[in-house]
PDB file of N, CA and C in Angstrom:
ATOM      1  N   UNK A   1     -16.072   2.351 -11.003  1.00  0.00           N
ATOM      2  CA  UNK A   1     -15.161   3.137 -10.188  1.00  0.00           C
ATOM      3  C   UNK A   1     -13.759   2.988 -10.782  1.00  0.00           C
ATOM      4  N   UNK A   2     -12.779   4.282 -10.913  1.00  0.00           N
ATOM      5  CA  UNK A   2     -11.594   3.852 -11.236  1.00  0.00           C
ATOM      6  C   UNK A   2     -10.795   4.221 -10.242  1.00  0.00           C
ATOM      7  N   UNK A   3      -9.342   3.405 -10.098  1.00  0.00           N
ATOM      8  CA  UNK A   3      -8.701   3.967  -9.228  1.00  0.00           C
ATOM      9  C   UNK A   3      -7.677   5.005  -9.027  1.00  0.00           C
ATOM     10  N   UNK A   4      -8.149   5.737  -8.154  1.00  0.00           N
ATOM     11  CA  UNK A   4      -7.814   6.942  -7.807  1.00  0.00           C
ATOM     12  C   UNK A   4      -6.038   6.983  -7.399  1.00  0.00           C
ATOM     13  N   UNK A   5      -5.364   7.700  -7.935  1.00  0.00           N
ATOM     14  CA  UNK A   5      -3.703   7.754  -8.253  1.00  0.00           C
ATOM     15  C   UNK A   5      -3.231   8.739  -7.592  1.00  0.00           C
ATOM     16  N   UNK A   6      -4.337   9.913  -7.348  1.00  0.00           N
ATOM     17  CA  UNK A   6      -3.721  11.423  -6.335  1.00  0.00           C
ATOM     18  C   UNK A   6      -4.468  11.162  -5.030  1.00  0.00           C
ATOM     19  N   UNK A   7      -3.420  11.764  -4.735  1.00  0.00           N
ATOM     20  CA  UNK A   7      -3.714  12.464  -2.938  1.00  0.00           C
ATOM     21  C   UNK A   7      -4.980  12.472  -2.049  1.00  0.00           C
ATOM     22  N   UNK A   8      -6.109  11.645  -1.527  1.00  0.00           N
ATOM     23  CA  UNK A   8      -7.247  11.977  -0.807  1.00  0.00           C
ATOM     24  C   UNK A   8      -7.068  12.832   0.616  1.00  0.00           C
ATOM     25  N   UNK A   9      -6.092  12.636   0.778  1.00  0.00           N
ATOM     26  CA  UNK A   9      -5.704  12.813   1.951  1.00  0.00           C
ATOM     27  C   UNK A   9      -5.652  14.128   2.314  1.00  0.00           C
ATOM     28  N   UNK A  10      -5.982  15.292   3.105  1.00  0.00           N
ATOM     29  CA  UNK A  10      -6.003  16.505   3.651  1.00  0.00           C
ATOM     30  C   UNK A  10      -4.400  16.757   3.857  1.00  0.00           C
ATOM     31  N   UNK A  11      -3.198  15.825   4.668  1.00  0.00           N
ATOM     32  CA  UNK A  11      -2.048  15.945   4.998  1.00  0.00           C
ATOM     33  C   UNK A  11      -1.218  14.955   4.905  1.00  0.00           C
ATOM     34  N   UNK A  12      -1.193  14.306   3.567  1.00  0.00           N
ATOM     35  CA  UNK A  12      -0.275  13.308   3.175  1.00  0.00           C
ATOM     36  C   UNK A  12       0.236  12.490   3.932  1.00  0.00           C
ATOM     37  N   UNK A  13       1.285  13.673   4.290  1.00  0.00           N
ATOM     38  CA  UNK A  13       2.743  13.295   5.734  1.00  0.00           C
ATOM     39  C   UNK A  13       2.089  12.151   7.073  1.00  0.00           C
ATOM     40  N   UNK A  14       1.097  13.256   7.614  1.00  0.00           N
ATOM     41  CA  UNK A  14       0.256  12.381   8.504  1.00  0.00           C
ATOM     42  C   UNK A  14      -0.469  10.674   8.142  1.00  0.00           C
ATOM     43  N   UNK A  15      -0.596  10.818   6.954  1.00  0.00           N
ATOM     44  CA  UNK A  15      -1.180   9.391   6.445  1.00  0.00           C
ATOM     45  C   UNK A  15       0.114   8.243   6.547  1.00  0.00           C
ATOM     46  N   UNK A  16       1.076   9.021   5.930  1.00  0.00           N
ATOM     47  CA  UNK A  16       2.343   7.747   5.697  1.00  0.00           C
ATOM     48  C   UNK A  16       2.774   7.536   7.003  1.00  0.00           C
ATOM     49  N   UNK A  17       3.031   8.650   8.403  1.00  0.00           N
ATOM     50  CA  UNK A  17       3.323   8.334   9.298  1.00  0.00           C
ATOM     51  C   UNK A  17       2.696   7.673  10.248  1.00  0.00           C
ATOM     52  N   UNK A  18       1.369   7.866   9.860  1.00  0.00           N
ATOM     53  CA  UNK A  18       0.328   6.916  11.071  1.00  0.00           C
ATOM     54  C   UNK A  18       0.637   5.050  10.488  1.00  0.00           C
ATOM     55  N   UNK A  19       0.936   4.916   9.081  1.00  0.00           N
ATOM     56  CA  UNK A  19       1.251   3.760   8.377  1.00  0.00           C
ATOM     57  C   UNK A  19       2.772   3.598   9.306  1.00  0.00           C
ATOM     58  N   UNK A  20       3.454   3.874   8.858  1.00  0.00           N
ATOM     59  CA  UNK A  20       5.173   3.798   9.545  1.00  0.00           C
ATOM     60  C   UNK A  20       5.038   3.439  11.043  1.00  0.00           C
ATOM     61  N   UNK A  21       4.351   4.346  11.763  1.00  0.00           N
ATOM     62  CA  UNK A  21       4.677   4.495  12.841  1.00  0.00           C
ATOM     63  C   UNK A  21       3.524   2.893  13.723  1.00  0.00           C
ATOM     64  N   UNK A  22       2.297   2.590  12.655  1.00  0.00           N
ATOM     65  CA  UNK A  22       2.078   1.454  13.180  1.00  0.00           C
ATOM     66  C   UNK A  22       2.799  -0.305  13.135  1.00  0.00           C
ATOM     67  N   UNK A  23       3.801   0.324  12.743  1.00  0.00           N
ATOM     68  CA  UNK A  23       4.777  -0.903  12.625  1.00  0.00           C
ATOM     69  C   UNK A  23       5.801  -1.070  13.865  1.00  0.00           C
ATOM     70  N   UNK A  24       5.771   0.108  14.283  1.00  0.00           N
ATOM     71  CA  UNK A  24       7.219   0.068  15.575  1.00  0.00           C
ATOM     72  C   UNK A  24       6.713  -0.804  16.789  1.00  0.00           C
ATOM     73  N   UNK A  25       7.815  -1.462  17.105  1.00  0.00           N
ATOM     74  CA  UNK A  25       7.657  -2.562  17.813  1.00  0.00           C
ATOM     75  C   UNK A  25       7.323  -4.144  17.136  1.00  0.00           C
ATOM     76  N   UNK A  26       7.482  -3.921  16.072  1.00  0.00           N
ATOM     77  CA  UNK A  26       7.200  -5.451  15.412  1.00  0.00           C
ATOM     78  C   UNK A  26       8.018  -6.055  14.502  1.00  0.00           C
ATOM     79  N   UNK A  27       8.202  -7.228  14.873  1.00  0.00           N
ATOM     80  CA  UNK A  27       9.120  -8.108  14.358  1.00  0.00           C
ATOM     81  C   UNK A  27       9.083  -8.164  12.873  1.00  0.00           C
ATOM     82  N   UNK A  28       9.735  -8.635  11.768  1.00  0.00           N
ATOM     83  CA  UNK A  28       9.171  -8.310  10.220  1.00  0.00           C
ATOM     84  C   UNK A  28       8.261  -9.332  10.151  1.00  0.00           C
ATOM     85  N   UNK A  29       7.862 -10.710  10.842  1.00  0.00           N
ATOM     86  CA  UNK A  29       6.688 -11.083  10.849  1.00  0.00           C
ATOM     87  C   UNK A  29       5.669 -10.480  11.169  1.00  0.00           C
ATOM     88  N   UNK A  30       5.196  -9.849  11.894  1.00  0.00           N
ATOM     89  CA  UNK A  30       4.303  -9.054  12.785  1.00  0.00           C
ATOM     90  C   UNK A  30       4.337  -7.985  11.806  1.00  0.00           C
ATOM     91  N   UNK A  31       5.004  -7.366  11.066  1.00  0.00           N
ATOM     92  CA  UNK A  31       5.320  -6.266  10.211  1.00  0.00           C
ATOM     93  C   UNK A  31       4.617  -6.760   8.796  1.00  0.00           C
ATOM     94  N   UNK A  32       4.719  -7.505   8.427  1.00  0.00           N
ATOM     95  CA  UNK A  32       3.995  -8.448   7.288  1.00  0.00           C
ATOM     96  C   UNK A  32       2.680  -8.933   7.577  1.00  0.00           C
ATOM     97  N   UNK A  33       2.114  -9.316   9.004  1.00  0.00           N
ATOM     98  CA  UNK A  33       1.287  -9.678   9.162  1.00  0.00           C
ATOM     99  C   UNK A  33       0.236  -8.475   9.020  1.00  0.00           C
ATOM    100  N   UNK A  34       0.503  -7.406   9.571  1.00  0.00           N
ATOM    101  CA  UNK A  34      -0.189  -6.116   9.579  1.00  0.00           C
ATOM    102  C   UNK A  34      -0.384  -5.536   8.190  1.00  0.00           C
ATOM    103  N   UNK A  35       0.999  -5.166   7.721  1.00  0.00           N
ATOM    104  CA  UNK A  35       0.365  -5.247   6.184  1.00  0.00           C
ATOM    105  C   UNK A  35      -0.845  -5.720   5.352  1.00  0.00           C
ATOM    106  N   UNK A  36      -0.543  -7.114   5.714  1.00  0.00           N
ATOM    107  CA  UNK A  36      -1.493  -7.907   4.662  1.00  0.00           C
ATOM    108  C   UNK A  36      -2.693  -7.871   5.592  1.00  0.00           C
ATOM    109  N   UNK A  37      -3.082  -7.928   6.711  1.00  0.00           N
ATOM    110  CA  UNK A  37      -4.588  -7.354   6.917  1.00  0.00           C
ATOM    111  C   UNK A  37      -4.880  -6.170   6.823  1.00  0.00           C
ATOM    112  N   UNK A  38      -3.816  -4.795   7.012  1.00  0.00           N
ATOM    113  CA  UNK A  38      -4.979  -4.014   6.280  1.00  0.00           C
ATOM    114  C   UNK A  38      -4.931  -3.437   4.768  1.00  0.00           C
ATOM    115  N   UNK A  39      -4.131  -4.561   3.949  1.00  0.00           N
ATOM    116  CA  UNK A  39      -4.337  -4.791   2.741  1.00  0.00           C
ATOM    117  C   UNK A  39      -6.015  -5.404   2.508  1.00  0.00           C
ATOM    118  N   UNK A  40      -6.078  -6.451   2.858  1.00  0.00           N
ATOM    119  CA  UNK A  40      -7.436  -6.810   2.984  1.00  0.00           C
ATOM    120  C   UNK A  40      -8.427  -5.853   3.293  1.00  0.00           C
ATOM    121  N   UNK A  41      -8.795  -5.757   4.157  1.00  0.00           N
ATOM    122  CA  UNK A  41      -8.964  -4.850   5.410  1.00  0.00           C
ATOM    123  C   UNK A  41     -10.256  -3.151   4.761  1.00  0.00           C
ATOM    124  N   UNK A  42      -8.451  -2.503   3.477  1.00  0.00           N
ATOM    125  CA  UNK A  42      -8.986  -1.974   2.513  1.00  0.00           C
ATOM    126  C   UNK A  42      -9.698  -2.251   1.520  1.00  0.00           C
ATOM    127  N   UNK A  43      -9.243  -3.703   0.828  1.00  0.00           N
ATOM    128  CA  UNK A  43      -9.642  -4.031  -0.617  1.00  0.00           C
ATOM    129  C   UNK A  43     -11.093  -4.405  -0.004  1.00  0.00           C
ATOM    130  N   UNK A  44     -11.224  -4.600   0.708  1.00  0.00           N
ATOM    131  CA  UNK A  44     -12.719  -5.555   0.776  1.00  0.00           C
ATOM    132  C   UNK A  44     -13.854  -4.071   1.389  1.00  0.00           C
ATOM    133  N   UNK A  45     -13.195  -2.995   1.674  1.00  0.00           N
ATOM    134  CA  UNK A  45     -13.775  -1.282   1.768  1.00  0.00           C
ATOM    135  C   UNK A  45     -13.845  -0.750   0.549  1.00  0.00           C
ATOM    136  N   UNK A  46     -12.621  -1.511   0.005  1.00  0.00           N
ATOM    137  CA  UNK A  46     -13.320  -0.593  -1.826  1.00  0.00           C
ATOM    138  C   UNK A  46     -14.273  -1.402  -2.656  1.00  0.00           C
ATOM    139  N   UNK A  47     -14.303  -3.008  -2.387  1.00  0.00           N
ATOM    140  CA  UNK A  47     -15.297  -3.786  -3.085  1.00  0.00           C
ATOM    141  C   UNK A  47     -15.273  -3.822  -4.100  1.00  0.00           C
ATOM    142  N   UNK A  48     -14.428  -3.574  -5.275  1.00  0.00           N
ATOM    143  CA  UNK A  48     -14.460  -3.427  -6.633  1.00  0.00           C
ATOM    144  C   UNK A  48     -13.274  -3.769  -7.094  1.00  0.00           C
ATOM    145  N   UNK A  49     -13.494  -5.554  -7.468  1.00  0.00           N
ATOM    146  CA  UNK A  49     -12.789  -6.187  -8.315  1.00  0.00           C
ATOM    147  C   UNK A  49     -11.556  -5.605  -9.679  1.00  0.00           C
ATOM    148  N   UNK A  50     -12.491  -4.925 -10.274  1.00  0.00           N
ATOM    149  CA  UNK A  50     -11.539  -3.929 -10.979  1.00  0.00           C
ATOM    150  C   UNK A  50     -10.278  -3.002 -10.687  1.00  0.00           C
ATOM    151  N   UNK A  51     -10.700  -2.539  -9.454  1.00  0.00           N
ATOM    152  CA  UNK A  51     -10.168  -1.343  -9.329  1.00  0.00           C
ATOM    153  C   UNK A  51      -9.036  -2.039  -8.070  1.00  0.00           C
ATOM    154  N   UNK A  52      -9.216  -3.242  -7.480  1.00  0.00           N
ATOM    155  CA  UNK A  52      -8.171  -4.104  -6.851  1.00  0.00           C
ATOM    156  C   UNK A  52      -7.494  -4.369  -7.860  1.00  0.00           C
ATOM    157  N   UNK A  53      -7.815  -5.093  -9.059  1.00  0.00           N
ATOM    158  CA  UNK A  53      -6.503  -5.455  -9.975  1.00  0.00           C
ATOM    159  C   UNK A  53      -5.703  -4.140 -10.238  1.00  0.00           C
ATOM    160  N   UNK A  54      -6.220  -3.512 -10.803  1.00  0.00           N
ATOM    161  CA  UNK A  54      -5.685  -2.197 -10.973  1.00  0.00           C
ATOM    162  C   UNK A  54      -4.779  -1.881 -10.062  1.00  0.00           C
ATOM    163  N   UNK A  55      -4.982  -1.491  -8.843  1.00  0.00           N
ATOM    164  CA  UNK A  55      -4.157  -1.302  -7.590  1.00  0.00           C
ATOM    165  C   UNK A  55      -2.932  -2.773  -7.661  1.00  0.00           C
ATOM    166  N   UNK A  56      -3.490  -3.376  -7.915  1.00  0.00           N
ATOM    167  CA  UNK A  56      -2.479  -4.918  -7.622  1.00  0.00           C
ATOM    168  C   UNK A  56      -1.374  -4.454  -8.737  1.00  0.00           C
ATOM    169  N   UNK A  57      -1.828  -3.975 -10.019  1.00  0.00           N
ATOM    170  CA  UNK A  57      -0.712  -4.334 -11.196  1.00  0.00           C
ATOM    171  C   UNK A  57       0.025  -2.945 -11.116  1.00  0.00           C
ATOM    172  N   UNK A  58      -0.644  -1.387 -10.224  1.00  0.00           N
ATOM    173  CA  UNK A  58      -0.058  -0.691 -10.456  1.00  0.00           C
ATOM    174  C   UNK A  58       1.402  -1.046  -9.429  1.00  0.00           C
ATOM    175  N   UNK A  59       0.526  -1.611  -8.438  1.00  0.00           N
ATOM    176  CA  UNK A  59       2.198  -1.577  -7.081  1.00  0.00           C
ATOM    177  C   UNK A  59       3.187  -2.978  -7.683  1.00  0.00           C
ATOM    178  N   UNK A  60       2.326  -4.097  -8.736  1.00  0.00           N
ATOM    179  CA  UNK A  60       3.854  -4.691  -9.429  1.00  0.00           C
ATOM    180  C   UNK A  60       4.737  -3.843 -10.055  1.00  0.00           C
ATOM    181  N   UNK A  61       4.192  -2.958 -11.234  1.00  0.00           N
ATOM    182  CA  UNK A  61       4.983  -2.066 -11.533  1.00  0.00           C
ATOM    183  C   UNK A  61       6.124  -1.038 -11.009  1.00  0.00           C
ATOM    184  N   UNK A  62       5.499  -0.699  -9.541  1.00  0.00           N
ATOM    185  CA  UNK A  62       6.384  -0.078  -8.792  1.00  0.00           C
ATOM    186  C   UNK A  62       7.436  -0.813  -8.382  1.00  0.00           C
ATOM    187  N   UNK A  63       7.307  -1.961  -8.112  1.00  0.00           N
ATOM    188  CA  UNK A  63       8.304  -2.910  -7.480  1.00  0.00           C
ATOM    189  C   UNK A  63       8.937  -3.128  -8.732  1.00  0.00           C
ATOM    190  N   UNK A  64       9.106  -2.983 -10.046  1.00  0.00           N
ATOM    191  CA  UNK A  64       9.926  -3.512 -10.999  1.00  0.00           C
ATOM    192  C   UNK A  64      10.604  -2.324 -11.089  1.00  0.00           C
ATOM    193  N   UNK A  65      10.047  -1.337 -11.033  1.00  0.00           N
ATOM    194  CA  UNK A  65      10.677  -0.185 -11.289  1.00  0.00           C
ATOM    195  C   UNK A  65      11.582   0.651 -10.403  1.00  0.00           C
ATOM    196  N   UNK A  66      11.030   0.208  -9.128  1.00  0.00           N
ATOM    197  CA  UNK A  66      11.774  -0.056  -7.828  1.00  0.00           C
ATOM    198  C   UNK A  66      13.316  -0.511  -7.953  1.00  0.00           C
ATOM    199  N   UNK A  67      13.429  -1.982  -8.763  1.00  0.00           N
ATOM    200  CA  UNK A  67      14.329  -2.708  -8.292  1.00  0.00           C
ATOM    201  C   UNK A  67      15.503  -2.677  -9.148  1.00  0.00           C
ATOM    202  N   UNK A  68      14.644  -2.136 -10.824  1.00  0.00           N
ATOM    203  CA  UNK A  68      15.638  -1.501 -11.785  1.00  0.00           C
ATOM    204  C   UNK A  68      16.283  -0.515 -11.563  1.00  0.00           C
ATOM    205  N   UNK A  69      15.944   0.660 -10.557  1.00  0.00           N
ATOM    206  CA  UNK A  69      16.902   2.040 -10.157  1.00  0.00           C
ATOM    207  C   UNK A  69      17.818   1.679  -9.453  1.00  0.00           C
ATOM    208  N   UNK A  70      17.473   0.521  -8.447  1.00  0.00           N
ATOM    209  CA  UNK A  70      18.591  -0.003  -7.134  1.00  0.00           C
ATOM    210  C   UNK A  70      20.258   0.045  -8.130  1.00  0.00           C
ATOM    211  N   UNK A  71      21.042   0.548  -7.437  1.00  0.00           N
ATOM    212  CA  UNK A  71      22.437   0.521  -7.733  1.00  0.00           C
ATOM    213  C   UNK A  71      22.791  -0.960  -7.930  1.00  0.00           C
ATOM    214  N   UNK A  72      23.750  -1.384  -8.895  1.00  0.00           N
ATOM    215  CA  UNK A  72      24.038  -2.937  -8.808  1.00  0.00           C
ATOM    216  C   UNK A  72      25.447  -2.629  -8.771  1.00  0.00           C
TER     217      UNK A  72
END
């Protein structure tokens, strides 16, 4: 299996907001905590070692690339 980089989603918008909007009301602990279970949650729905690293090294990348645009 490789991992998939486009859109599954029928309505994007709706996906990121059901994500966003399950955070309101929570502390950034509680906000972190949720994260990382349904980080899990997913990885252990896709079952494929590979395609978790993959996902793991693509979102380091984002975060470097992330932090290099930030204004200094």
């Amino acid at each position: 299996m490789q991992l998939a980089t486009k859109s599954n989603f029928a309505n994007p918008d709706d996906t990121f907001r059901l994500v966003v909007e399950a955070h309101h009301g929570l502390d950034d602990e509680g906000s972190a905590s949720l994260d990382a279970a349904l980080v899990l949650i997913l990885a252990n729905h896709i079952g494929d070692l590979e395609v978790l690293r993959e996902a793991v090294a693509l979102a380091k990348r984002r975060l470097v690339d992330d932090r290099q645009q930030q204004p200094r």
